[in-house]
N, C-alpha and C. Protein backbone atom coordinates (compact mmCIF):
# COMPACT_ATOMS: atom_id res chain seq x y z
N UNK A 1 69.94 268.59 353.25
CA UNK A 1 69.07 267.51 353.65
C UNK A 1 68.33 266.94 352.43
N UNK A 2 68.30 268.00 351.49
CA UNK A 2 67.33 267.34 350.13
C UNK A 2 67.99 266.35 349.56
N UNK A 3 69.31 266.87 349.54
CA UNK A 3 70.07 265.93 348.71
C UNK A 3 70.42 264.75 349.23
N UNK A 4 71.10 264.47 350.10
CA UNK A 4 70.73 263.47 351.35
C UNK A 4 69.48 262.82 350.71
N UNK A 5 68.59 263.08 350.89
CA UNK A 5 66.99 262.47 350.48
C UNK A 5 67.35 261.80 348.93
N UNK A 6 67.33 262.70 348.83
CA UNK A 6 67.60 262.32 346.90
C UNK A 6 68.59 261.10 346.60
N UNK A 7 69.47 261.46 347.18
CA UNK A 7 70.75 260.70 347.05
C UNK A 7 70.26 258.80 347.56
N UNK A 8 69.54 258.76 348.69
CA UNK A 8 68.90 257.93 349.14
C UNK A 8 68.19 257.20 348.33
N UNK A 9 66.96 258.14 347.79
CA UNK A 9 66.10 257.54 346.63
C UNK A 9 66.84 256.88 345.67
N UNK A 10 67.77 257.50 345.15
CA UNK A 10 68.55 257.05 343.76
C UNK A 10 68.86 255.97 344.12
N UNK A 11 69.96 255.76 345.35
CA UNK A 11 70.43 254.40 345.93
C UNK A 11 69.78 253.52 345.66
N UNK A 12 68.47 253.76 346.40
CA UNK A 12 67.30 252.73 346.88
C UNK A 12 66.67 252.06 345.61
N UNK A 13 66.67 253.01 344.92
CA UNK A 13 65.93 252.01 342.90
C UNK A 13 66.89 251.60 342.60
N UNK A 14 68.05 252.14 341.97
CA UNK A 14 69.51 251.38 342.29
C UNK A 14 69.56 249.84 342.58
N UNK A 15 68.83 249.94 343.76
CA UNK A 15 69.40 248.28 344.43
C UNK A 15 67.91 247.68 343.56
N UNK A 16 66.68 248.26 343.50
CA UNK A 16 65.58 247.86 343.38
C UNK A 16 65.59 246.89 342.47
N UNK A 17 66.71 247.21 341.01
CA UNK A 17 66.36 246.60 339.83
C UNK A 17 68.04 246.37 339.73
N UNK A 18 68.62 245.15 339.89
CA UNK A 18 69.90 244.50 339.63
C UNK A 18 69.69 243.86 338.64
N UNK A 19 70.93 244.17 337.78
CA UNK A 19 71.15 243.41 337.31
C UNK A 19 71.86 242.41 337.03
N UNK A 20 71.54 240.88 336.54
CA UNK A 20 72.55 239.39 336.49
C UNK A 20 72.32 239.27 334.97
N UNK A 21 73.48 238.75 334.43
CA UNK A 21 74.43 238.18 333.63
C UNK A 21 73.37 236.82 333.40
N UNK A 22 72.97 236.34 332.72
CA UNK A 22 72.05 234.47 332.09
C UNK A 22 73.65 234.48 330.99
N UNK A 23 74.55 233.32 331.64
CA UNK A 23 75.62 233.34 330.81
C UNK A 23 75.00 232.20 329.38
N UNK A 24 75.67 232.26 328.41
CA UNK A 24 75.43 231.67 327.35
C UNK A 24 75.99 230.31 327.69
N UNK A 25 74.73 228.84 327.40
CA UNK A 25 75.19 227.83 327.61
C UNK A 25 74.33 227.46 329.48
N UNK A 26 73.56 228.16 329.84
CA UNK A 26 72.79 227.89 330.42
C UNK A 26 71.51 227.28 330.23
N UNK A 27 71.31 226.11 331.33
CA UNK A 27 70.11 225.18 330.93
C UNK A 27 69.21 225.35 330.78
N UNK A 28 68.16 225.50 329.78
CA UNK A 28 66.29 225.51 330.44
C UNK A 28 66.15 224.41 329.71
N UNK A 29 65.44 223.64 330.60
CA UNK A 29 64.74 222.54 329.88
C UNK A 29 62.63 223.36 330.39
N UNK A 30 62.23 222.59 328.55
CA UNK A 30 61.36 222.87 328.12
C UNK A 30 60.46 221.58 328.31
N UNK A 31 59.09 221.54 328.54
CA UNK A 31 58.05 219.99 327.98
C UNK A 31 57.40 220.82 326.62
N UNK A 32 57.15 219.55 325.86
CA UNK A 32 56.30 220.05 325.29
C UNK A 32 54.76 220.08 325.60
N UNK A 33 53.69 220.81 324.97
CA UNK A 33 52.56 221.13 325.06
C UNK A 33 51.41 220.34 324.56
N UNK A 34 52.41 219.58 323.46
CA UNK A 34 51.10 219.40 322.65
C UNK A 34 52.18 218.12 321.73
N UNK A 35 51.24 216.86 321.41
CA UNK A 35 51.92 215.53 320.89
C UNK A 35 52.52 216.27 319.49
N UNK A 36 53.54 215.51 319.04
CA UNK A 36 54.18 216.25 317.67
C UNK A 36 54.80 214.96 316.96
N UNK A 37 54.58 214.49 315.87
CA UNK A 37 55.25 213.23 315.54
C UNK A 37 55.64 213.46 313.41
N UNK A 38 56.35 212.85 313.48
CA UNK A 38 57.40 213.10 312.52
C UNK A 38 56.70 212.56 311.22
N UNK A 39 55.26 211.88 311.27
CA UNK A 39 54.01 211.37 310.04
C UNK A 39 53.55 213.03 309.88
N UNK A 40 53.35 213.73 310.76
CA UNK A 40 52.13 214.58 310.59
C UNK A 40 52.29 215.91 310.31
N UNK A 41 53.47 216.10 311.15
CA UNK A 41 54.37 217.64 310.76
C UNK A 41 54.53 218.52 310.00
N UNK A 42 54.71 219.24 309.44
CA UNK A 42 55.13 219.80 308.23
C UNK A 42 56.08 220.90 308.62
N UNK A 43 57.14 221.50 307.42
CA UNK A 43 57.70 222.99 307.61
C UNK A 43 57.07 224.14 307.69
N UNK A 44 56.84 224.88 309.29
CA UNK A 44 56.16 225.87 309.45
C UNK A 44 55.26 225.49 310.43
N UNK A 45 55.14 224.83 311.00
CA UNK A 45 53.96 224.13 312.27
C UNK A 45 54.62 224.90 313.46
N UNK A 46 53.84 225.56 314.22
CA UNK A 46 54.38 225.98 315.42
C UNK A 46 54.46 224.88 316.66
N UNK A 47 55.25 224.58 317.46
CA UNK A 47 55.12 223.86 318.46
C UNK A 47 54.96 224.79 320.25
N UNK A 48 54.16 224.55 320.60
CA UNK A 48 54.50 224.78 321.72
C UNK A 48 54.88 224.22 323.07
N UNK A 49 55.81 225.21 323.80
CA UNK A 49 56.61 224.54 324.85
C UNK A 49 55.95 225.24 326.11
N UNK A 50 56.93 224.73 327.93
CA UNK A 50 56.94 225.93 329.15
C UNK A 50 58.02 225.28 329.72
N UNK A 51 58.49 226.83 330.43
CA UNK A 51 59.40 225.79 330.87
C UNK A 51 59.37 225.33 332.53
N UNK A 52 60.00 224.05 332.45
CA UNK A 52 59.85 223.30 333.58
C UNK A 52 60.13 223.40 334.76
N UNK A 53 61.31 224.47 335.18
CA UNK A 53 62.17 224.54 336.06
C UNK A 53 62.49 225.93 336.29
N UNK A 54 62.60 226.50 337.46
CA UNK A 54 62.49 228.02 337.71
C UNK A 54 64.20 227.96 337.36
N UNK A 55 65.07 229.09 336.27
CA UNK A 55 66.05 228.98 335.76
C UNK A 55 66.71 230.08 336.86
N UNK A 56 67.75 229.64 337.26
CA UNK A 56 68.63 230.14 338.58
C UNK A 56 70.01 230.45 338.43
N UNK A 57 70.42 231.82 338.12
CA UNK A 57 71.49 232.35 338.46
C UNK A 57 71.93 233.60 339.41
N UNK A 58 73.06 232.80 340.11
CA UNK A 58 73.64 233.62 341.26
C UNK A 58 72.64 233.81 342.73
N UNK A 59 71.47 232.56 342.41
CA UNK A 59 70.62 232.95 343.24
C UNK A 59 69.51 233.25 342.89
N UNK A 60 69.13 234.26 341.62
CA UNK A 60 68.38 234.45 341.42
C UNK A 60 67.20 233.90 340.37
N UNK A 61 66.28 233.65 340.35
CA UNK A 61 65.19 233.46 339.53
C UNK A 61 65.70 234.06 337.91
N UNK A 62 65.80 233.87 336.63
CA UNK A 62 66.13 234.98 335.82
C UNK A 62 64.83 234.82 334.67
N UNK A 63 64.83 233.22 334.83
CA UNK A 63 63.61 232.60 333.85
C UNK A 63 62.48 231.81 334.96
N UNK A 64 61.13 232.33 334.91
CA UNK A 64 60.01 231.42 335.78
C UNK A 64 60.02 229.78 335.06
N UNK A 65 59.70 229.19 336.09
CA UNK A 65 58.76 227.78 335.61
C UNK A 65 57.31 228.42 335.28
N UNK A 66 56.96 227.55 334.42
CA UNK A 66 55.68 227.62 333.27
C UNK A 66 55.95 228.96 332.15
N UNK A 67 56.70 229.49 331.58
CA UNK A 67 56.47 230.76 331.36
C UNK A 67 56.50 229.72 329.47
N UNK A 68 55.85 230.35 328.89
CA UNK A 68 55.32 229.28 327.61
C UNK A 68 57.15 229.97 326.51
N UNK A 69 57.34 228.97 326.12
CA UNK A 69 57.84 229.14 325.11
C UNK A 69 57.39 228.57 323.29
N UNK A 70 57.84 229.16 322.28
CA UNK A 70 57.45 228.53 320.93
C UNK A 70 58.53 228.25 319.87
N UNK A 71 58.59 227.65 319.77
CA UNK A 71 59.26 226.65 318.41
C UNK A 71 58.54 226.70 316.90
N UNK A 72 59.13 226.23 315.93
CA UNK A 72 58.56 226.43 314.37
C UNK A 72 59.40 225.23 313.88
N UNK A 73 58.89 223.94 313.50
CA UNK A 73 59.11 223.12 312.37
C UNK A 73 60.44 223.54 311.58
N UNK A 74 61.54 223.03 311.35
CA UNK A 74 62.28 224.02 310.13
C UNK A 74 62.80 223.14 308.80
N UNK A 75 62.66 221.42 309.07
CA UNK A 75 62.86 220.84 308.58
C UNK A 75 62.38 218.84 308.92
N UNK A 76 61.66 218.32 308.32
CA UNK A 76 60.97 217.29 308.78
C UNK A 76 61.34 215.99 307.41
N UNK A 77 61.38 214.66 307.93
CA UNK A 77 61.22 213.92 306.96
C UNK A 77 60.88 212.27 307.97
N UNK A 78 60.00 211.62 306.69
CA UNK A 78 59.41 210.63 307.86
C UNK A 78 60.73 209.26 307.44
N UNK A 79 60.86 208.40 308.75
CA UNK A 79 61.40 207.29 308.54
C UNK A 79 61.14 206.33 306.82
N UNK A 80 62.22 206.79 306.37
CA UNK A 80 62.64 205.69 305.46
C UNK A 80 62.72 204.13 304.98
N UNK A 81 62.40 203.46 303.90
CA UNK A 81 63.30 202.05 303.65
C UNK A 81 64.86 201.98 304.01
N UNK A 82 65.15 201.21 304.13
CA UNK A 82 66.94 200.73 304.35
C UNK A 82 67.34 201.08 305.21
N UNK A 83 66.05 201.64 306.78
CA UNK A 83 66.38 201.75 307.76
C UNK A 83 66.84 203.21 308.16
N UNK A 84 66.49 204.44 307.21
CA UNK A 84 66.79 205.52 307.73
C UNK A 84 65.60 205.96 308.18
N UNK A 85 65.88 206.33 309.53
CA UNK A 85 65.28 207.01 310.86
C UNK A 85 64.78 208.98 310.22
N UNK A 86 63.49 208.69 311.03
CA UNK A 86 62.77 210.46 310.56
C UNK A 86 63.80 210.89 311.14
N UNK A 87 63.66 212.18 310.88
CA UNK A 87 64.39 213.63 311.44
C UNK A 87 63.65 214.72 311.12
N UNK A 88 63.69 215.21 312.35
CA UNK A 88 63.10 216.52 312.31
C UNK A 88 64.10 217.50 313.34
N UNK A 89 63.84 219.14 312.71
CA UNK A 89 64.65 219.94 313.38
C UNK A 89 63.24 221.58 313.74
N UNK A 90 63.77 221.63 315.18
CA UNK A 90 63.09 222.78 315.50
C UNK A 90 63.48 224.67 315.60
N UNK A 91 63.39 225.23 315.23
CA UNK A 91 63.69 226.53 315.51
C UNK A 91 63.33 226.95 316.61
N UNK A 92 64.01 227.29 317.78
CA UNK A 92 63.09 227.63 319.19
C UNK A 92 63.55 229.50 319.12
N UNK A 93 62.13 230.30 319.07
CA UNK A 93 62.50 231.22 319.87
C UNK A 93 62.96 231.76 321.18
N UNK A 94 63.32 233.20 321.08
CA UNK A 94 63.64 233.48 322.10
C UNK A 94 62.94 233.42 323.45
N UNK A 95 62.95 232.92 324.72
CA UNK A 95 61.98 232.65 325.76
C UNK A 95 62.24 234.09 326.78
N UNK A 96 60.82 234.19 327.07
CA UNK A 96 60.83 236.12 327.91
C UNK A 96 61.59 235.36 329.39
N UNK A 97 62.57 236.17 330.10
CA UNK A 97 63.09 236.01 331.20
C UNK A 97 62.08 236.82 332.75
N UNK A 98 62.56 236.99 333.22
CA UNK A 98 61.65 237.07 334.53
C UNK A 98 61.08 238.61 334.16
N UNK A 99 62.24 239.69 333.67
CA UNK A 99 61.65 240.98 333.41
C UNK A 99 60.90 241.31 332.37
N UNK A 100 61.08 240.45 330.99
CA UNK A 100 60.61 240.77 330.03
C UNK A 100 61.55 240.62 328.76
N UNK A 101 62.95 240.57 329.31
CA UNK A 101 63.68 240.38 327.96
C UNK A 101 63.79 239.24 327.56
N UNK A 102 63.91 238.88 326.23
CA UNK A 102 64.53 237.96 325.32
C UNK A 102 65.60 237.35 325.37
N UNK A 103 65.47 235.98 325.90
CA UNK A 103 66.81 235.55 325.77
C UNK A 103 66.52 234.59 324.74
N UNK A 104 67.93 234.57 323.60
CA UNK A 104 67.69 233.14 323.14
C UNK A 104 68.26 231.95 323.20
N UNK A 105 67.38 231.02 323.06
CA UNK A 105 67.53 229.43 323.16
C UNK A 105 68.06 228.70 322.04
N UNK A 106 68.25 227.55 321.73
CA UNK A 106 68.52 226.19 321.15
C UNK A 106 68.31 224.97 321.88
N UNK A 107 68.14 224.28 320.70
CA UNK A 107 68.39 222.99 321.19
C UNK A 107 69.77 222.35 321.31
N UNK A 108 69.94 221.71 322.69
CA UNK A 108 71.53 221.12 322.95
C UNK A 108 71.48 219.84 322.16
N UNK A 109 72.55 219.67 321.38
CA UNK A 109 72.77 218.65 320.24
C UNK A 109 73.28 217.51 321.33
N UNK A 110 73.09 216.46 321.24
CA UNK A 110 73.44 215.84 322.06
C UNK A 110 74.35 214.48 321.63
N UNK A 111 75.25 214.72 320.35
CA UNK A 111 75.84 214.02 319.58
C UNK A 111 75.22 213.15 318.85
N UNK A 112 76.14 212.37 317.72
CA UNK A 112 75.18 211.10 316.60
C UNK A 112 75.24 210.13 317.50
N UNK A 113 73.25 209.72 317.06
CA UNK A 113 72.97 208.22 317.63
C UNK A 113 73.65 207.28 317.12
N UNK A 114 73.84 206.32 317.78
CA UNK A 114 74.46 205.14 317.46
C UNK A 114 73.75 204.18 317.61
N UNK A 115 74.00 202.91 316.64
CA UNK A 115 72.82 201.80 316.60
C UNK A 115 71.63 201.87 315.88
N UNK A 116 71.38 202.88 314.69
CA UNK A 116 70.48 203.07 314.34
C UNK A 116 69.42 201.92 313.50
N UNK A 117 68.69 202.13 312.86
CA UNK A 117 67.84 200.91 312.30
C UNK A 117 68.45 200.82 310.66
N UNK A 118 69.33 202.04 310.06
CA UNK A 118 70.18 201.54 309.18
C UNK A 118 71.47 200.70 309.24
N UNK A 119 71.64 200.20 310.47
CA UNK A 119 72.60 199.60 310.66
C UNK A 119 72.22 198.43 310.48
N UNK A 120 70.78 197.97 310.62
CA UNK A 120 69.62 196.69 310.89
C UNK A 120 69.90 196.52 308.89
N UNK A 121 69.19 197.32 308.37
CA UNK A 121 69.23 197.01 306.93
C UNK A 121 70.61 196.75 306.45
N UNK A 122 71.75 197.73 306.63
CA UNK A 122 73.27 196.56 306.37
C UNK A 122 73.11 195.63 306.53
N UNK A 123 73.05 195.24 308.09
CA UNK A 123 72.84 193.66 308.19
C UNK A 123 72.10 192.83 307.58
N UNK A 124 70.95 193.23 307.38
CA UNK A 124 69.85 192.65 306.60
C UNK A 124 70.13 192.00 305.59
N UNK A 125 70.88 193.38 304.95
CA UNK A 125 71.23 192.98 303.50
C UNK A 125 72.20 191.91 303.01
N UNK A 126 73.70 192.42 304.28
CA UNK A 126 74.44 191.10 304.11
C UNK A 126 74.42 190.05 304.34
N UNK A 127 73.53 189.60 305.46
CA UNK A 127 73.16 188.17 305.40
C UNK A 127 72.20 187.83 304.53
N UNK A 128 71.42 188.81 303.69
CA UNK A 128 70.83 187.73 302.67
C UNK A 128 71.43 187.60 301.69
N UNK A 129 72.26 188.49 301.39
CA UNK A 129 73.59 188.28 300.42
C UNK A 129 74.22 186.76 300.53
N UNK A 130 74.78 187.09 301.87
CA UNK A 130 75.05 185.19 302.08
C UNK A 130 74.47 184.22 301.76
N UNK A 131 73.19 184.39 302.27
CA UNK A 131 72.82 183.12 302.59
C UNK A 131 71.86 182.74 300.73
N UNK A 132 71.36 183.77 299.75
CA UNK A 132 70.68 183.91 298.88
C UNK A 132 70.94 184.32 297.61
N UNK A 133 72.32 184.87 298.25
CA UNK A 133 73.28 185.54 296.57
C UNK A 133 72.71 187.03 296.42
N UNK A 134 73.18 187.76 295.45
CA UNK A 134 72.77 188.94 294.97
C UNK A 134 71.41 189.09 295.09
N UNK A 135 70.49 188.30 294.81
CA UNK A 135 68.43 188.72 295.33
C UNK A 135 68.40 188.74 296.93
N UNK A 136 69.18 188.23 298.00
CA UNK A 136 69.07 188.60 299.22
C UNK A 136 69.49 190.09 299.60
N UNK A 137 70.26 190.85 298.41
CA UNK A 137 70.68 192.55 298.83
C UNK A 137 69.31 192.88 298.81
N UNK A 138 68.63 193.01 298.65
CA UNK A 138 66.95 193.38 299.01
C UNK A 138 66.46 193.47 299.95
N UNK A 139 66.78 192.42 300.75
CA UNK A 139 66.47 192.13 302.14
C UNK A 139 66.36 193.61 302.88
N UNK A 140 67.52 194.28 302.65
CA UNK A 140 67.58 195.19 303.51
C UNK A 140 66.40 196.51 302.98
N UNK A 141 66.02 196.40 301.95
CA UNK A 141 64.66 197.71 302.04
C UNK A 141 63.72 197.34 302.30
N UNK A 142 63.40 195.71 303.06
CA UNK A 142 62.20 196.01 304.33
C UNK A 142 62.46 196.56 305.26
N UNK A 143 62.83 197.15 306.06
CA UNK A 143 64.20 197.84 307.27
C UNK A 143 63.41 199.26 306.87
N UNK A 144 62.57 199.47 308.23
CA UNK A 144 62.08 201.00 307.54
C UNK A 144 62.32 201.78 309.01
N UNK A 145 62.86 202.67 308.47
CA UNK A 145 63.72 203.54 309.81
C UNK A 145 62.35 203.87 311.01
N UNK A 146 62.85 204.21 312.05
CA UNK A 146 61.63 204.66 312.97
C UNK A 146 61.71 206.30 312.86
N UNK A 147 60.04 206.69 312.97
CA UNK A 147 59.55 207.81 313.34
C UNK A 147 59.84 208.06 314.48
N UNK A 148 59.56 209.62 314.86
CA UNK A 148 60.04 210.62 315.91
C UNK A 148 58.38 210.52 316.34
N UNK A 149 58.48 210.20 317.74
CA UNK A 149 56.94 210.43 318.47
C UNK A 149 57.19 211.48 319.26
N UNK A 150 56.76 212.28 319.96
CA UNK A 150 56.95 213.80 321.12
C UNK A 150 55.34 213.45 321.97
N UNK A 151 55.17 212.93 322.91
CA UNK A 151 53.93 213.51 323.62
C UNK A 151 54.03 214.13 324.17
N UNK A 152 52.94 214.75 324.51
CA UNK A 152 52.62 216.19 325.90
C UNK A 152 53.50 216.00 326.94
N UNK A 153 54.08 217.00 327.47
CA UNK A 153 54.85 216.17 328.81
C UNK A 153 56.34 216.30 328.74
N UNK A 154 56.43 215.34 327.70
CA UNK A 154 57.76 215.38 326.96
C UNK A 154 59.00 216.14 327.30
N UNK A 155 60.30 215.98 327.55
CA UNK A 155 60.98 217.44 327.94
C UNK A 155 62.04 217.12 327.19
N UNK A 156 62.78 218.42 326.83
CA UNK A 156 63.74 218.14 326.31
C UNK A 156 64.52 219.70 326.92
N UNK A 157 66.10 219.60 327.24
CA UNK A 157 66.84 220.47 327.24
C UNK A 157 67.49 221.52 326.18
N UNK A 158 67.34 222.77 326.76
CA UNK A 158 67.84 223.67 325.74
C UNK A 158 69.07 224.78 326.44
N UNK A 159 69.56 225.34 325.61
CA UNK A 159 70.58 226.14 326.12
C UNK A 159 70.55 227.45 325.97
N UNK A 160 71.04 228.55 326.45
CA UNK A 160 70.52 229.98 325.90
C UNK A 160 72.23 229.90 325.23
N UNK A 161 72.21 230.51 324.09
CA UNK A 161 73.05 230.87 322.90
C UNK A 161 73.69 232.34 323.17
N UNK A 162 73.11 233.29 324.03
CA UNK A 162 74.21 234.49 323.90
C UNK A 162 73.99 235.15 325.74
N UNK A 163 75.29 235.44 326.06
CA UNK A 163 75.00 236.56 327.00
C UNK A 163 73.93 237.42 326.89
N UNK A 164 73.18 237.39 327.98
CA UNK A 164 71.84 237.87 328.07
C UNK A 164 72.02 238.70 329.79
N UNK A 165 72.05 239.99 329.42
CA UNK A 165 71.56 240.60 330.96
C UNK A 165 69.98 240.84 331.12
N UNK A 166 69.82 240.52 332.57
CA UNK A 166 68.24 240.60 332.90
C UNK A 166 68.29 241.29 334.03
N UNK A 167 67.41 242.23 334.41
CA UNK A 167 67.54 242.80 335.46
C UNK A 167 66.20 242.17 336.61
N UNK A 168 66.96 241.94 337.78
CA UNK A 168 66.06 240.90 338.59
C UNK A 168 66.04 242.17 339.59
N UNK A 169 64.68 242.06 340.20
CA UNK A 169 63.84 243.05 341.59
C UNK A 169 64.61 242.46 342.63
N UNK A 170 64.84 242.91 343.33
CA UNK A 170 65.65 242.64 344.96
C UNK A 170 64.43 242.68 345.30
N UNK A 171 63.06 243.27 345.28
CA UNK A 171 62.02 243.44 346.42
C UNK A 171 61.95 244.63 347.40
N UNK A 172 62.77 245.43 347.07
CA UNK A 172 62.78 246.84 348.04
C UNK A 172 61.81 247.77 347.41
């Protein structure tokens, strides 16, 4: 009968703490916390994030909504003459999942923009070429690329980067 008992117990935690699979390439989208713009930045600024959306696999909860995540500056430069656009790049740590582990994130690249404001200074340049001769190639370094603005609010999508097991409570 003890064992019976025992055998029961074991079962019963068993089911208590399952575990699911957060496959790599799963969504969390993040807001940010706090305005961040591509004048003011520097390498090494922490940003902070939460995330937006209770993250759901197989059913289960694996990542809460609001649970804060943080980012670090890793590389910044402000909009340019001749129409090159700021860039900035973030390092996102790993974000805690429902139990406590680490999963990690990135940012989803979302391919090259097209249409940029260096495309404005080509143009720039060649029509004053035309229309002005060789002193209209100038034209194009009034053409000053646009800055990166981020306000509060803000969201942007991220992806988790590796198979991550989390063990989720059934509630028993």
């Amino acid at each position: 009968m003890k064992k019976l008992i025992l055998s029961a117990l074991t079962l019963g935690f068993a089911l208590a703490a399952l575990a699911t699979q957060v496959p790599k390439g799963t969504d969390v989208r993040l807001a940010f916390e706090d305005d961040l713009s591509s004048k003011t930045a520097k390498i090494g600024d922490k940003v902070k994030f939460h995330v937006v959306d209770d993250v759901v696999v197989d059913g289960q909860v694996v990542i809460k909504k609001g649970t804060e995540a943080v980012g670090t500056v890793t590389d910044v430069a402000r909009g340019r003459r001749f129409g090159v656009n700021a860039r900035m790049k973030l390092r996102l740590d790993p974000v805690a999942a429902a139990d406590g582990t680490m999963v990690p994130i990135a940012a989803r690249q979302k391919g090259k923009a097209i249409g940029s404001s260096t495309d404005k200074a080509a143009l720039a340049s060649a029509g004053g070429a035309l229309v002005l001769g060789p002193i209209g190639l100038g034209i194009g370094y009034f053409v000053t690329g646009k800055d990166i603005h981020v306000k509060t609010g803000d969201t942007m999508t991220t992806e988790v980067t590796a198979n991550t097991e989390v063990k989720i409570s059934t509630g028993r």
